[in-house]
N, C-alpha and C. Protein backbone atom coordinates (compact mmCIF):
# COMPACT_ATOMS: atom_id res chain seq x y z
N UNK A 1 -50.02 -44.68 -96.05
CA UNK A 1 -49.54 -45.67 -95.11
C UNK A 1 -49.26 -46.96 -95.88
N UNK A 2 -47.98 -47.58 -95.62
CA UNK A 2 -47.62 -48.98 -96.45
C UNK A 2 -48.01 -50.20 -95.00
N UNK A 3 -47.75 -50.10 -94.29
CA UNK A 3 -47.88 -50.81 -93.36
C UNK A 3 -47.70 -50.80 -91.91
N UNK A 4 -49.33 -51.12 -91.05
CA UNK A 4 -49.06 -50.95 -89.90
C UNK A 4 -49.14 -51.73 -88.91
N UNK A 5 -48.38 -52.18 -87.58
CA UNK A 5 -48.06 -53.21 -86.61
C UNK A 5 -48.47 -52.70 -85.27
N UNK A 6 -49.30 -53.48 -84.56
CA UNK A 6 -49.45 -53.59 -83.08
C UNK A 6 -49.06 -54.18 -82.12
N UNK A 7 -48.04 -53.26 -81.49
CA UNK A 7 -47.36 -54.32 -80.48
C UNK A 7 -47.26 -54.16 -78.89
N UNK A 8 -46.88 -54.98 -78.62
CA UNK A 8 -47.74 -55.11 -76.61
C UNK A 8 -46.97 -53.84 -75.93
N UNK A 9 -46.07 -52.91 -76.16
CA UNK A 9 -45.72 -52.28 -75.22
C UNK A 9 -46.53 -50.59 -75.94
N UNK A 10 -47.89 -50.81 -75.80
CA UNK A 10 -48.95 -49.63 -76.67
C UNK A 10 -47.99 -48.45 -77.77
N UNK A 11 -47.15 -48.95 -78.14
CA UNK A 11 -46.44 -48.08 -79.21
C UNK A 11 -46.74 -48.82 -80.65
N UNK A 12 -47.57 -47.79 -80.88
CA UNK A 12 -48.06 -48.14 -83.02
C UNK A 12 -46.69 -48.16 -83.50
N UNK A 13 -46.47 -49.25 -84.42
CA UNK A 13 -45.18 -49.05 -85.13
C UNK A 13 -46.22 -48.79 -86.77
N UNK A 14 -45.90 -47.72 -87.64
CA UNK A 14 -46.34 -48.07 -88.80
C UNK A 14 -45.30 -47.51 -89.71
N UNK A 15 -45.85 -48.05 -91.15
CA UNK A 15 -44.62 -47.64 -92.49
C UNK A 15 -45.38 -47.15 -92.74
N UNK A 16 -44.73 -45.63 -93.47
CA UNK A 16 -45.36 -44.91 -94.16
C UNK A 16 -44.41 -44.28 -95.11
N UNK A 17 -45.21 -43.38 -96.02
CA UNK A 17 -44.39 -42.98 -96.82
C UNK A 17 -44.18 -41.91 -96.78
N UNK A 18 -43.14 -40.71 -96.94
CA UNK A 18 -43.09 -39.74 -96.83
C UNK A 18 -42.68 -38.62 -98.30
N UNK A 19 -42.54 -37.39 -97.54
CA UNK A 19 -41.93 -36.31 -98.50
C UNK A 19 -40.14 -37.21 -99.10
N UNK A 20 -39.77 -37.46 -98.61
CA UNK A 20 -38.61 -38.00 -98.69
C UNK A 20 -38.30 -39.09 -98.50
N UNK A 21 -39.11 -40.46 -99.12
CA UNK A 21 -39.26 -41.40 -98.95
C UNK A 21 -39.51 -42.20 -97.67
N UNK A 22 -39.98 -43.68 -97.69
CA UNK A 22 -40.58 -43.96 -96.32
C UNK A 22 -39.90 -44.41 -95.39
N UNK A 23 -40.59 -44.23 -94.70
CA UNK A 23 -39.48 -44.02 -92.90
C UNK A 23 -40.49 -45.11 -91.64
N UNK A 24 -40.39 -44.94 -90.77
CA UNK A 24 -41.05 -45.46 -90.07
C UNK A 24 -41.18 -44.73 -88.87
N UNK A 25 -42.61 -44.96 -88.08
CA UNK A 25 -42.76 -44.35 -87.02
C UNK A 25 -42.85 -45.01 -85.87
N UNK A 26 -42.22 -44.70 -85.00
CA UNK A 26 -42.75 -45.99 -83.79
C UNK A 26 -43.23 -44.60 -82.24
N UNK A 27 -44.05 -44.77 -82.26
CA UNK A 27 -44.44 -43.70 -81.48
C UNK A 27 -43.97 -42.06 -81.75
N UNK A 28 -43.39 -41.64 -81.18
CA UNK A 28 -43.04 -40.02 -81.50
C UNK A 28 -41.79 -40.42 -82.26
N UNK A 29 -40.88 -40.95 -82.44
CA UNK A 29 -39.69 -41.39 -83.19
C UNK A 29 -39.63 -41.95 -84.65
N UNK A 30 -38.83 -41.08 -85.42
CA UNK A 30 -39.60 -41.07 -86.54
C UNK A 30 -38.11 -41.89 -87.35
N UNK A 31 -37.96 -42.77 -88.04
CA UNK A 31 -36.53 -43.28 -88.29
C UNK A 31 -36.95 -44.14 -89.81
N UNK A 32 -35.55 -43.47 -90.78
CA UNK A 32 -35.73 -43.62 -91.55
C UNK A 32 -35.25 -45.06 -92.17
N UNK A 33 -35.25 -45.78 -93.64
CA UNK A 33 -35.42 -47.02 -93.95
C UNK A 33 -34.43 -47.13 -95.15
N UNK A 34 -33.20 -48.16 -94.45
CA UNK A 34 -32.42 -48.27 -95.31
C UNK A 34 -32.45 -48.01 -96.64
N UNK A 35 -31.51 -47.86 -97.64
CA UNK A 35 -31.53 -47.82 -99.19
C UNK A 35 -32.20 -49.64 -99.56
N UNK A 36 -31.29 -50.36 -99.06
CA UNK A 36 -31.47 -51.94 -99.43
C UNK A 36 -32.94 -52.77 -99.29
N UNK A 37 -33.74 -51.93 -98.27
CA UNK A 37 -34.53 -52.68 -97.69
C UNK A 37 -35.82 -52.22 -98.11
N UNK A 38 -36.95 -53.03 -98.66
CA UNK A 38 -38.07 -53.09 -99.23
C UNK A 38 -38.82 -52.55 -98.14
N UNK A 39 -39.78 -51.11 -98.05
CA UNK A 39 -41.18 -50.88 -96.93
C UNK A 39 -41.92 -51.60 -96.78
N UNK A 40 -42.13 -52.57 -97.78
CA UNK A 40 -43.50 -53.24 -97.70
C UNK A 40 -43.05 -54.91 -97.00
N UNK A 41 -41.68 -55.11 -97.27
CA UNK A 41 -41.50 -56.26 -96.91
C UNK A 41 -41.07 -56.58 -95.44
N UNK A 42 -40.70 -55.22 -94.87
CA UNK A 42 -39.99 -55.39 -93.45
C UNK A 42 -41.14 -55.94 -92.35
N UNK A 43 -40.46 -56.43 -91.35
CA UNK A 43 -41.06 -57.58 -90.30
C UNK A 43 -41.22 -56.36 -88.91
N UNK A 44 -42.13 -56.65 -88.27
CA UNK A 44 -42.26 -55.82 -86.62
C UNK A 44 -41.31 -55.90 -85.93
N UNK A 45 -40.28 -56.95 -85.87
CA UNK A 45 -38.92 -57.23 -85.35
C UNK A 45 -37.69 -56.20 -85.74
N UNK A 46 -37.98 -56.30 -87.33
CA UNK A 46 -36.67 -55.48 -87.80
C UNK A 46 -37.28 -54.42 -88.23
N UNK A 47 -38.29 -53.30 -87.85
CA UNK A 47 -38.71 -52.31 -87.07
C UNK A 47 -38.08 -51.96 -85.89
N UNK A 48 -38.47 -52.86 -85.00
CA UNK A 48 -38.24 -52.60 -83.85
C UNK A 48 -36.83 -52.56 -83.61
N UNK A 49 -35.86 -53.25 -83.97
CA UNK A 49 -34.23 -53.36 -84.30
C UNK A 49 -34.35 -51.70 -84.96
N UNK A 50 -34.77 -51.46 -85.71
CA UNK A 50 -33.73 -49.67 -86.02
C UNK A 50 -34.94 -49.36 -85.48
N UNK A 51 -35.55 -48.47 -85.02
CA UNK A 51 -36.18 -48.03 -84.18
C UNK A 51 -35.03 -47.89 -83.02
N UNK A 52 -34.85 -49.23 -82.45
CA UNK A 52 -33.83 -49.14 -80.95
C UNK A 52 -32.47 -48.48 -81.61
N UNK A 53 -32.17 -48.97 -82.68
CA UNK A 53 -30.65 -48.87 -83.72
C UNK A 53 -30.18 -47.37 -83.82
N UNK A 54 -31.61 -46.60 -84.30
CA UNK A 54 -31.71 -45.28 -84.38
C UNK A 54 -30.66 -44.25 -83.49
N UNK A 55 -30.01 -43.07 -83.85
CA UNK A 55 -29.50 -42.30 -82.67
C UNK A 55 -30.66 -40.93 -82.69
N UNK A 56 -31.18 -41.02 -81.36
CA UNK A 56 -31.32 -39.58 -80.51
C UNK A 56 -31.29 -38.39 -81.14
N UNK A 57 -32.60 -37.85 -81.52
CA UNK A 57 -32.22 -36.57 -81.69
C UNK A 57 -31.76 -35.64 -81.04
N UNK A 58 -31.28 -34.37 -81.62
CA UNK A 58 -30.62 -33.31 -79.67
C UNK A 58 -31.79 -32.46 -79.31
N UNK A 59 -33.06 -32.48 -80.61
CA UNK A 59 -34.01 -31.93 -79.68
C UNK A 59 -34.40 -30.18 -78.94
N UNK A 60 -32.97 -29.57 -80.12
CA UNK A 60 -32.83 -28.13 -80.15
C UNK A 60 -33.49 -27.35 -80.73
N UNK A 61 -34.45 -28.03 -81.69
CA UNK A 61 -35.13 -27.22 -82.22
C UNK A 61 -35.11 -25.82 -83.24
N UNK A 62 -35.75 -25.03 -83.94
CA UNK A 62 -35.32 -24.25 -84.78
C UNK A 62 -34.00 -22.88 -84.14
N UNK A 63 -34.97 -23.24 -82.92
CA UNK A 63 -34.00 -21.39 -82.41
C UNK A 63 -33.04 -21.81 -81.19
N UNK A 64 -32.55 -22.83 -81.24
CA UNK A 64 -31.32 -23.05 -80.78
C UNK A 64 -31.60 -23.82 -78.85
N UNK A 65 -31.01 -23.68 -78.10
CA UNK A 65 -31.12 -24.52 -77.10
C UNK A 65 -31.94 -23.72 -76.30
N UNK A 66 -32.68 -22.64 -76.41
CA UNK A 66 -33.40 -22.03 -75.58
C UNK A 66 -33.04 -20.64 -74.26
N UNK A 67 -33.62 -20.37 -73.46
CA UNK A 67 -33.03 -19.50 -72.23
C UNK A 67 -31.80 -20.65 -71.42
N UNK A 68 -31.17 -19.86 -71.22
CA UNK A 68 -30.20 -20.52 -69.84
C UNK A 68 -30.70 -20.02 -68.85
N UNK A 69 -30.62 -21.04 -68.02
CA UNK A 69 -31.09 -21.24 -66.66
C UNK A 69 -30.27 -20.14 -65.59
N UNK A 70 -31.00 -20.11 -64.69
CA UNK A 70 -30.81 -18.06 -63.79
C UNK A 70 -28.81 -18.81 -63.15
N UNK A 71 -28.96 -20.19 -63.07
CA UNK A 71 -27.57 -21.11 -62.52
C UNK A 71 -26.12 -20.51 -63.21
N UNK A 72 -26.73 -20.58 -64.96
CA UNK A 72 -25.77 -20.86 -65.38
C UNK A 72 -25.41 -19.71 -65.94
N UNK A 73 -26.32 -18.17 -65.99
CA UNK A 73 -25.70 -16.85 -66.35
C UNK A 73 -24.70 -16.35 -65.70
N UNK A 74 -23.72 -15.67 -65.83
CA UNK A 74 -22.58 -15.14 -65.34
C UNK A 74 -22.89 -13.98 -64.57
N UNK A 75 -22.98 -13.40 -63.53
CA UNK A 75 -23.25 -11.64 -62.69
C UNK A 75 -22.14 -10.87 -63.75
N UNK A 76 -23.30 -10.20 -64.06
CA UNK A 76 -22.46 -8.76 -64.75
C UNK A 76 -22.12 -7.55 -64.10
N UNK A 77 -21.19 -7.02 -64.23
CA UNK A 77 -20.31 -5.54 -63.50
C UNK A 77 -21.49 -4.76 -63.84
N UNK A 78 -21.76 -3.81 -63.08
CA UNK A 78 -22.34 -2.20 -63.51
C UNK A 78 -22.13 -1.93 -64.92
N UNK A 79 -23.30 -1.31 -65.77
CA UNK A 79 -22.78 -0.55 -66.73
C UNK A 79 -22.51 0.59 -66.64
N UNK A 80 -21.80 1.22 -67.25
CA UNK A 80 -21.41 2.36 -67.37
C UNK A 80 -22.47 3.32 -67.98
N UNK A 81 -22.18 4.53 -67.85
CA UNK A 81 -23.57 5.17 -68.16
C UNK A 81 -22.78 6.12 -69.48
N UNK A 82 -23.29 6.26 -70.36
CA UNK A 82 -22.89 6.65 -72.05
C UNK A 82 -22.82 7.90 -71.67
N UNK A 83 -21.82 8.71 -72.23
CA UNK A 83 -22.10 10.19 -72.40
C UNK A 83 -22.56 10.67 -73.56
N UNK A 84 -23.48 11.63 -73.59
CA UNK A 84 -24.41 12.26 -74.71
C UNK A 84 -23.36 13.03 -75.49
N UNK A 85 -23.12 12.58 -77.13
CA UNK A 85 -22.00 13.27 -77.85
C UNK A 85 -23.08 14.46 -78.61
N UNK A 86 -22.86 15.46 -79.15
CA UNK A 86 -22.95 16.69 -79.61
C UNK A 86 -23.54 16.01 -81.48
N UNK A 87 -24.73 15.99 -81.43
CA UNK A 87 -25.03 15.58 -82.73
C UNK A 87 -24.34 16.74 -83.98
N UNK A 88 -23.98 15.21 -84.61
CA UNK A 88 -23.61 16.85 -85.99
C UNK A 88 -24.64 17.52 -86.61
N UNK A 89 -23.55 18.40 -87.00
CA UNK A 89 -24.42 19.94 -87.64
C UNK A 89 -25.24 18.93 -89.30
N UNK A 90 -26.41 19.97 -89.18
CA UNK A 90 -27.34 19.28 -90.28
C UNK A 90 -26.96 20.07 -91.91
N UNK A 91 -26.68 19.37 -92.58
CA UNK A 91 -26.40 19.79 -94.01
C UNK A 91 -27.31 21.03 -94.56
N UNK A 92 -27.13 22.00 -94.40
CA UNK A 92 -28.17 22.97 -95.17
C UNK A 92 -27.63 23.26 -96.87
N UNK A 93 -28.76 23.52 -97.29
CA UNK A 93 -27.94 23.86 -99.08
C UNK A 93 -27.70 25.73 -98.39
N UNK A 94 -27.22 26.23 -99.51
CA UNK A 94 -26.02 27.43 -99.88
C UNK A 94 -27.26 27.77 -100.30
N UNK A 95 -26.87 29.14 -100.11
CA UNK A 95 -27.98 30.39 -100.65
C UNK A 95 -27.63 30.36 -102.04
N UNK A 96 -28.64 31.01 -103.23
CA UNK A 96 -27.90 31.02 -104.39
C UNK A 96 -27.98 32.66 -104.12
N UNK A 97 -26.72 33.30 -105.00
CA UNK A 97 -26.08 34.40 -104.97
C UNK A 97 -26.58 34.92 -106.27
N UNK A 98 -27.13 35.83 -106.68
CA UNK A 98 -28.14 36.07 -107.47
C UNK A 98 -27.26 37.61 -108.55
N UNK A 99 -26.60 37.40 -109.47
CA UNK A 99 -26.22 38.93 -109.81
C UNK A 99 -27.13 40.09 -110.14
N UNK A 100 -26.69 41.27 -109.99
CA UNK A 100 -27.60 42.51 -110.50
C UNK A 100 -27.25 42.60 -111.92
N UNK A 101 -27.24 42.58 -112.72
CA UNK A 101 -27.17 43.03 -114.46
C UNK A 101 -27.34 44.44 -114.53
């Protein structure tokens, strides 16, 4: 942790440092810290400025947007029912043919 701030609307703002250099946290929102700008020197104000500055994650997560809702599936036609095809014939080896001498 480089530095941490308490401020009246109960959201911890703190600097910290990360796997990938330091970022800042302001409650669940995690936003990262200009190239130009010193961690140790930034103010609770200009926190709070990118914090708000920040864009929105979409919040999709690893496996994509999840089930669709029963609203938004399409009614599907009947399926059709498969007809059973005739498995092929199984490879046997050849007799060996043996001469009399």
């Amino acid at each position: 942790m480089i530095k941490s701030f308490a401020s009246e609307g109960n959201t911890e703002i703190e600097i910290l440092n990360g796997r990938f250099g330091p970022y800042i946290k302001a409650g669940k929102k995690n936003v990262k810290i200009p190239k130009g700008k010193e961690p140790s020197e930034l103010t609770l104000e200009e926190c709070v400025t990118l914090a708000a500055n920040a864009p929105e994650k979409k919040g999709w997560g690893r496996f994509g947007r999840g089930k669709k809702k029963e609203a938004e599936v399409p009614v599907k036609a009947a399926k059709k029912v498969a007809t059973k095809k005739a498995a092929p014939k199984r490879w046997q080896p050849r007799k060996l043919l043996l001469r009399n001498p």
